[in-house]
N, C-alpha and C. Protein backbone atom coordinates (compact mmCIF):
# COMPACT_ATOMS: atom_id res chain seq x y z
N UNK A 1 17.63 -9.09 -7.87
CA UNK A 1 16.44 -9.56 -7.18
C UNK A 1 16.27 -11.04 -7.54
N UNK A 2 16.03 -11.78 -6.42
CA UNK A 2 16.37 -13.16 -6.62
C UNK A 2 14.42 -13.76 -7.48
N UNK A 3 14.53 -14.59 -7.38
CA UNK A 3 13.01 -15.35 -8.41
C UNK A 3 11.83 -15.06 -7.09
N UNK A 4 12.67 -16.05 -5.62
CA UNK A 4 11.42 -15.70 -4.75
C UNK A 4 11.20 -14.32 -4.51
N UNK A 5 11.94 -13.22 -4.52
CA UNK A 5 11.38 -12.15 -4.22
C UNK A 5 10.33 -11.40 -5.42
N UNK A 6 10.85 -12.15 -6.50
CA UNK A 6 9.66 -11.47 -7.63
C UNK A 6 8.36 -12.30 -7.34
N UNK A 7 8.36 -13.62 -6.92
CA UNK A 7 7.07 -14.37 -6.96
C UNK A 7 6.32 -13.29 -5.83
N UNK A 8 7.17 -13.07 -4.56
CA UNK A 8 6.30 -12.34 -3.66
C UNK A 8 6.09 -11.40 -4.47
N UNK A 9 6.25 -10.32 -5.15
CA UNK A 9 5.91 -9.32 -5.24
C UNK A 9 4.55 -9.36 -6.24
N UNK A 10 4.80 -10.62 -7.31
CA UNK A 10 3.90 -10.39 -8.01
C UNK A 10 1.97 -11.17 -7.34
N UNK A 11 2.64 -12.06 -6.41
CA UNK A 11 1.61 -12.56 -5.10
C UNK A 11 0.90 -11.06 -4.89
N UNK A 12 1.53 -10.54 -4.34
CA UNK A 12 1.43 -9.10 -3.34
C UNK A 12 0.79 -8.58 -4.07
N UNK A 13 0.83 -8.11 -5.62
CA UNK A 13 0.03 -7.12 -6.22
C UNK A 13 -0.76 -7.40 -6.79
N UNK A 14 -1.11 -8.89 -6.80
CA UNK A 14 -2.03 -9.66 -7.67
C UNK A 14 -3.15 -9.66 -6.00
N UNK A 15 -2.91 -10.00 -4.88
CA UNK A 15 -3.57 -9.97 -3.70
C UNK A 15 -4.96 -8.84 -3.96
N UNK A 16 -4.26 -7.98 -4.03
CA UNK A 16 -5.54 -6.42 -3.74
C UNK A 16 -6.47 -6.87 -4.71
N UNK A 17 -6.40 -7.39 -6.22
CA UNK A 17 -7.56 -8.08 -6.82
C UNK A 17 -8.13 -9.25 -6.41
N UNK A 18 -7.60 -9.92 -5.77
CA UNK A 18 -8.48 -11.63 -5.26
C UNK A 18 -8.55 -10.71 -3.72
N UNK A 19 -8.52 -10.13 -3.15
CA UNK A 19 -9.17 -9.62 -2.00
C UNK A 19 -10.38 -9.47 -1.93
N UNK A 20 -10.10 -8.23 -2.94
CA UNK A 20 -11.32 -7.27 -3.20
C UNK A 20 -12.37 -8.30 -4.18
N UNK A 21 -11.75 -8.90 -4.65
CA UNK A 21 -12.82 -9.97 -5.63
C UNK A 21 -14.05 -10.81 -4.62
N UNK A 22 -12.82 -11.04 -3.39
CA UNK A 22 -13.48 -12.28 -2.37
C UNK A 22 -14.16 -11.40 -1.12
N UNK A 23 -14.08 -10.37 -0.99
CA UNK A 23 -14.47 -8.96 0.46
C UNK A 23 -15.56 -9.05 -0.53
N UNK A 24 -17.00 -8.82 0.88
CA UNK A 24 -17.88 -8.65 0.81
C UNK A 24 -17.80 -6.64 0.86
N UNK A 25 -16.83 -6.11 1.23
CA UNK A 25 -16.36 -4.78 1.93
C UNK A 25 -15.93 -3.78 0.17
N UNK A 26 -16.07 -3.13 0.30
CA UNK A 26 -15.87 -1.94 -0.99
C UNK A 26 -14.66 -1.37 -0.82
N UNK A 27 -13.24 -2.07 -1.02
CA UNK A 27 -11.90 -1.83 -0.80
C UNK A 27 -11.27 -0.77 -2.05
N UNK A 28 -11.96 -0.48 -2.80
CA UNK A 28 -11.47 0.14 -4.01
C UNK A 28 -11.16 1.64 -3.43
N UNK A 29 -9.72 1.81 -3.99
CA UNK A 29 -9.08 3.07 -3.66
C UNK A 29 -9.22 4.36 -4.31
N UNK A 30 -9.19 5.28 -4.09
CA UNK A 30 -9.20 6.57 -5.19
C UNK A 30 -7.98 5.94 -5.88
N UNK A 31 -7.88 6.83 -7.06
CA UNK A 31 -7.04 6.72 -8.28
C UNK A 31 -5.91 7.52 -7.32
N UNK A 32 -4.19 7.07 -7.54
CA UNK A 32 -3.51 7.73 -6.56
C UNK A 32 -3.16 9.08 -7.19
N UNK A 33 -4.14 9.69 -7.96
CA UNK A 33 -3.83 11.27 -8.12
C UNK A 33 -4.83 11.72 -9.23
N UNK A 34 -5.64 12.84 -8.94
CA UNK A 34 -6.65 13.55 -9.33
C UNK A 34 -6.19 13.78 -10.65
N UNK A 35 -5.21 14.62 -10.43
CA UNK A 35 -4.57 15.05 -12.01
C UNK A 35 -4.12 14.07 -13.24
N UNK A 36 -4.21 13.02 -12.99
CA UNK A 36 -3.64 11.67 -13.78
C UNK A 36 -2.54 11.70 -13.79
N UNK A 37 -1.46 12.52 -13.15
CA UNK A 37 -0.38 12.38 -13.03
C UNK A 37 0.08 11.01 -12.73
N UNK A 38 1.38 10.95 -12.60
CA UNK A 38 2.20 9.55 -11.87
C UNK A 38 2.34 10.20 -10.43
N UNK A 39 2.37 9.51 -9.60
CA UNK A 39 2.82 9.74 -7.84
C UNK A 39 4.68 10.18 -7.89
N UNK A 40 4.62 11.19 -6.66
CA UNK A 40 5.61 11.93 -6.74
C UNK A 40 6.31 11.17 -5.74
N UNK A 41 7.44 11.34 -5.62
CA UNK A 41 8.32 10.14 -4.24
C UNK A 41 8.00 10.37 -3.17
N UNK A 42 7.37 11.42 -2.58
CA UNK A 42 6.92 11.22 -1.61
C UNK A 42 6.03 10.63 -1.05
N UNK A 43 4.66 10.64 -2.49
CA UNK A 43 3.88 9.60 -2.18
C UNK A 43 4.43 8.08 -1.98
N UNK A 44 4.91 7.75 -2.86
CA UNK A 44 5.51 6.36 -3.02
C UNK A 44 5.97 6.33 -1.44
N UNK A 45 6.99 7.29 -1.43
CA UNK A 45 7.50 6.53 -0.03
C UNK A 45 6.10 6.68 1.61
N UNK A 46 5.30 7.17 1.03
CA UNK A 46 4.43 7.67 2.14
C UNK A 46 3.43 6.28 2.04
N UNK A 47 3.00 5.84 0.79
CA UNK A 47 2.53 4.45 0.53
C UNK A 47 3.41 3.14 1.35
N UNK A 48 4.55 3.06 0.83
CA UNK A 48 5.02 2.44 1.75
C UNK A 48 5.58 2.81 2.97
N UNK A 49 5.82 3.53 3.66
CA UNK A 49 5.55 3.46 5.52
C UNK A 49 4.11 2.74 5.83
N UNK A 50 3.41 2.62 4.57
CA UNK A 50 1.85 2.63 5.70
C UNK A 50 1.59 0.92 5.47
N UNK A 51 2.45 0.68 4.13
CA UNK A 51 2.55 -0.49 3.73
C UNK A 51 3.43 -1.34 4.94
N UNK A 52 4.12 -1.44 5.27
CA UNK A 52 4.73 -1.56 6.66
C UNK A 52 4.47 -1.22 7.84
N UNK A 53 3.71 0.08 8.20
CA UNK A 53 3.14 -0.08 9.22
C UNK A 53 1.92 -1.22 9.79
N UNK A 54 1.26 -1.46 8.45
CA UNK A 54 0.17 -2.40 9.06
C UNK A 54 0.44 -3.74 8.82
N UNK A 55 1.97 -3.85 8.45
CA UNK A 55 2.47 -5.58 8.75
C UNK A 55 2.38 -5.90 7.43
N UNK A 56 2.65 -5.37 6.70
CA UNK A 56 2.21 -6.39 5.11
C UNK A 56 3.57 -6.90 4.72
N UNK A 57 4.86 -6.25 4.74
CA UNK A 57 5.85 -7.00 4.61
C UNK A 57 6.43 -8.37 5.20
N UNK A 58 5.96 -8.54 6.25
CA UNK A 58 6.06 -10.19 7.15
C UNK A 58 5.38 -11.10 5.76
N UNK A 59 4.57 -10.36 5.45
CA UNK A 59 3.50 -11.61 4.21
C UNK A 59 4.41 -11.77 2.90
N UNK A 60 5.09 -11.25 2.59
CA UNK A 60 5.99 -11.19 1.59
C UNK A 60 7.00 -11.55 2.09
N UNK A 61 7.87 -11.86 3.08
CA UNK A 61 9.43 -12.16 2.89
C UNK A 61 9.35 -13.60 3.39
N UNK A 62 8.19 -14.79 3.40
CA UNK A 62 8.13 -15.94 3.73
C UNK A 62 8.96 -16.54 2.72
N UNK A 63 9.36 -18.25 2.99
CA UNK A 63 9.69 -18.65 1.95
C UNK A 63 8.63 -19.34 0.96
N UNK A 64 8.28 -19.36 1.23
CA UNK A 64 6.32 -19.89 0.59
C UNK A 64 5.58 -18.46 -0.01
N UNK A 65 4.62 -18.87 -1.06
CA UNK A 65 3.85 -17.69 -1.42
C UNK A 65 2.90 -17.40 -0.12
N UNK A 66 2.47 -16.21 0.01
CA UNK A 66 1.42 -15.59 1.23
C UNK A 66 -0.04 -16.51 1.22
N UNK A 67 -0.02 -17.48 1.96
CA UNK A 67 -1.48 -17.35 2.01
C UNK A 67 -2.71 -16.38 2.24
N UNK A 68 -3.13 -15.61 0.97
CA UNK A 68 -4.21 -14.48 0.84
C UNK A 68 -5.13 -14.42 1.53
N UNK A 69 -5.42 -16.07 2.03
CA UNK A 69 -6.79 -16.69 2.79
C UNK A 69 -6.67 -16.18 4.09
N UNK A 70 -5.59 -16.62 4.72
CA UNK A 70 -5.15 -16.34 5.99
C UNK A 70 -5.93 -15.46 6.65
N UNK A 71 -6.35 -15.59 8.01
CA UNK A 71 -6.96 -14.39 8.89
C UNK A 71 -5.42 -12.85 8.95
N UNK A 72 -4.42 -14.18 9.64
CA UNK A 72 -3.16 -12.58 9.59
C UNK A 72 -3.30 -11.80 8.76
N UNK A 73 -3.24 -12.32 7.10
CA UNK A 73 -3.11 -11.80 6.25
C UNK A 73 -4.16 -10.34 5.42
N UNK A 74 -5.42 -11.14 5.78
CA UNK A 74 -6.48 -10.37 5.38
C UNK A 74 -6.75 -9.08 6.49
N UNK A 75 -6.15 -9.41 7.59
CA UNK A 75 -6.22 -8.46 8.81
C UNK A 75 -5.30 -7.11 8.83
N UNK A 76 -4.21 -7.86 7.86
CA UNK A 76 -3.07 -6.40 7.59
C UNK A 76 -3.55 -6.03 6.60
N UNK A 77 -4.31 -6.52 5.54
CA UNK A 77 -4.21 -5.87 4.06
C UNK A 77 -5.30 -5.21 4.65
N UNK A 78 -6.24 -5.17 5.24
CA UNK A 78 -7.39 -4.27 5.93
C UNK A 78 -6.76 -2.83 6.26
N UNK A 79 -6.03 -3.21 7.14
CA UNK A 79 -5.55 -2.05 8.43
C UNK A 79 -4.85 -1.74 7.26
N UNK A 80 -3.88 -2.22 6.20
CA UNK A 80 -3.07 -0.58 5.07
C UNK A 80 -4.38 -0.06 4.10
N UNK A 81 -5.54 -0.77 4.07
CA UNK A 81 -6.30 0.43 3.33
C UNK A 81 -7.18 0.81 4.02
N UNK A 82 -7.06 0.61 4.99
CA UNK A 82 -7.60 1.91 6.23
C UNK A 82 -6.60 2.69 6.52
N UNK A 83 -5.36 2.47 6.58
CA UNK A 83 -4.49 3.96 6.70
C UNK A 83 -4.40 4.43 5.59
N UNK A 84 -4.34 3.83 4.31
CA UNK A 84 -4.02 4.67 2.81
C UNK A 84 -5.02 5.15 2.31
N UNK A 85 -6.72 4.85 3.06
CA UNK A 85 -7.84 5.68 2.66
C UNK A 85 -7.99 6.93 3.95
N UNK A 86 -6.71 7.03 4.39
CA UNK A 86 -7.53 7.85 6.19
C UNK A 86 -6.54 9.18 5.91
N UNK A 87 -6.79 10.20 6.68
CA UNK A 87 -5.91 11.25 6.73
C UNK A 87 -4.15 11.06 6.91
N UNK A 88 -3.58 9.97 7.24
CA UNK A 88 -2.90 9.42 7.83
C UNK A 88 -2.09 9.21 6.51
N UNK A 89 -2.27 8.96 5.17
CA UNK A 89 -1.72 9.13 4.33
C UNK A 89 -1.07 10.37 3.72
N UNK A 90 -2.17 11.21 3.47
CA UNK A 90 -1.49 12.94 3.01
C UNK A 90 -0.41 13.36 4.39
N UNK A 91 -0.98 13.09 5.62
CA UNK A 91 0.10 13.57 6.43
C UNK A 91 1.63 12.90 6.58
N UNK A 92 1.84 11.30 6.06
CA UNK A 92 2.80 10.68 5.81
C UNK A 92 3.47 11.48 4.65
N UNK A 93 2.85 11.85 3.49
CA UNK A 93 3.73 12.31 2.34
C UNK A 93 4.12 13.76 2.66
N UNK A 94 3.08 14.55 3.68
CA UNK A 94 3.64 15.99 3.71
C UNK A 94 5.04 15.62 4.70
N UNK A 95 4.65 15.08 6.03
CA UNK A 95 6.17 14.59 6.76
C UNK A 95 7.39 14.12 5.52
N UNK A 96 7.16 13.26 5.06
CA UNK A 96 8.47 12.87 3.71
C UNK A 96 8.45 14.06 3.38
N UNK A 97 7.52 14.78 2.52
CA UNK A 97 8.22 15.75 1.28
C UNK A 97 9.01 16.69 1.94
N UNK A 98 8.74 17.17 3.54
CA UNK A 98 9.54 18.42 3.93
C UNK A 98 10.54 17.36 4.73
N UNK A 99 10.93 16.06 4.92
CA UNK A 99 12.14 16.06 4.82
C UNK A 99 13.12 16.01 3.68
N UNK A 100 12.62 15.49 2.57
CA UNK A 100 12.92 15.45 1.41
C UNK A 100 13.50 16.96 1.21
N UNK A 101 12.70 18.10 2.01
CA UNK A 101 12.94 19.34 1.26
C UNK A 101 12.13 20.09 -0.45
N UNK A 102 11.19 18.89 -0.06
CA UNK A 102 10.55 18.96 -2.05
C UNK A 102 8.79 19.31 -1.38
N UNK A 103 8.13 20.24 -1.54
CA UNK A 103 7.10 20.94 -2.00
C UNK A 103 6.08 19.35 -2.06
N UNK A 104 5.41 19.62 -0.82
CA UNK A 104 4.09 18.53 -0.01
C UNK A 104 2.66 18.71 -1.81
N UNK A 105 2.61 17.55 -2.21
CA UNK A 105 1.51 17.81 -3.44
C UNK A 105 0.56 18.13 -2.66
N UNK A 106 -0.67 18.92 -3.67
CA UNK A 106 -1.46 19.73 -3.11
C UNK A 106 -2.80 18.76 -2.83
N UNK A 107 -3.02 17.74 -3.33
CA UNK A 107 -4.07 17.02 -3.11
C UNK A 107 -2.94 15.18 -3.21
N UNK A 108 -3.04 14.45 -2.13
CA UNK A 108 -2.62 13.14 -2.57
C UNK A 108 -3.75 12.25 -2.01
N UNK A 109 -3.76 11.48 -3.02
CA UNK A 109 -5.00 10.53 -3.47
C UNK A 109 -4.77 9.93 -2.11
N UNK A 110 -5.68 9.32 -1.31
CA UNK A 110 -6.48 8.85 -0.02
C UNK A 110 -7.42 9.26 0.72
C-alpha cells in the first residue's frame, strides 16, 4: 500500500469525527454489535457495499486529500449513514452471509 493510499484512508476515518463534530444532525451510529463482539465478514463486507454504494470511494482515490468541506463530499458521507443506519444494512450482510454460505448474525448493528 503506497503512502497516498494510507493518507486517504487515514483522511477517511478521521472524516466521520470532523463531520459529526461540524453536523448540526446526530450522525452517531449504534456500536457495530450488541454483544461487543468484533463484526463478522459479512458485516464488514456488507459495510462496505454500502460504503460504495453511496459514492464514498471517488473521495478517497483523488490525488489530493478529500475535501471534508465539500458539498459532494458531505452529500455521500450522508447517504452511507443513511443506508448503514436503515434496514438496508442487515439485509446486505444476510445477502453476503448466504453467499458466503456462513450463518446471517442474528442482530447486526444498524
Amino acid at each position: 500500500m503506497n503512502v497516498k493510499a494510507i493518507l486517504a484512508a487515514l483522511c477517511l476515518s478521521a472524516s466521520g469525527a470532523a463531520f459529526s463534530a461540524t453536523s448540526g444532525e446526530d450522525t452517531a451510529l449504534v456500536p457495530p454489535t450488541a454483544n461487543g463482539q468484533g463484526l463478522t465478514r459479512a458485516e464488514v463486507l456488507a459495510d462496505l457495499a454500502l460504503w460504495t454504494r453511496a459514492g464514498m470511494p471517488q473521495h478517497a482515490n483523488s490525488e489530493s486529500a478529500s475535501d471534508l468541506t465539500s458539498s459532494a463530499y458531505r452529500e455521500a458521507y450522508a447517504r452511507y449513514l443513511r443506508l448503514r443506519s436503515s434496514a438496508a444494512y442487515a439485509e446486505e450482510v444476510r445477502r453476503i452471509a448466504d453467499l458466503r454460505g456462513e450463518p446471517a448474525p442474528l442482530a447486526s448493528g444498524g
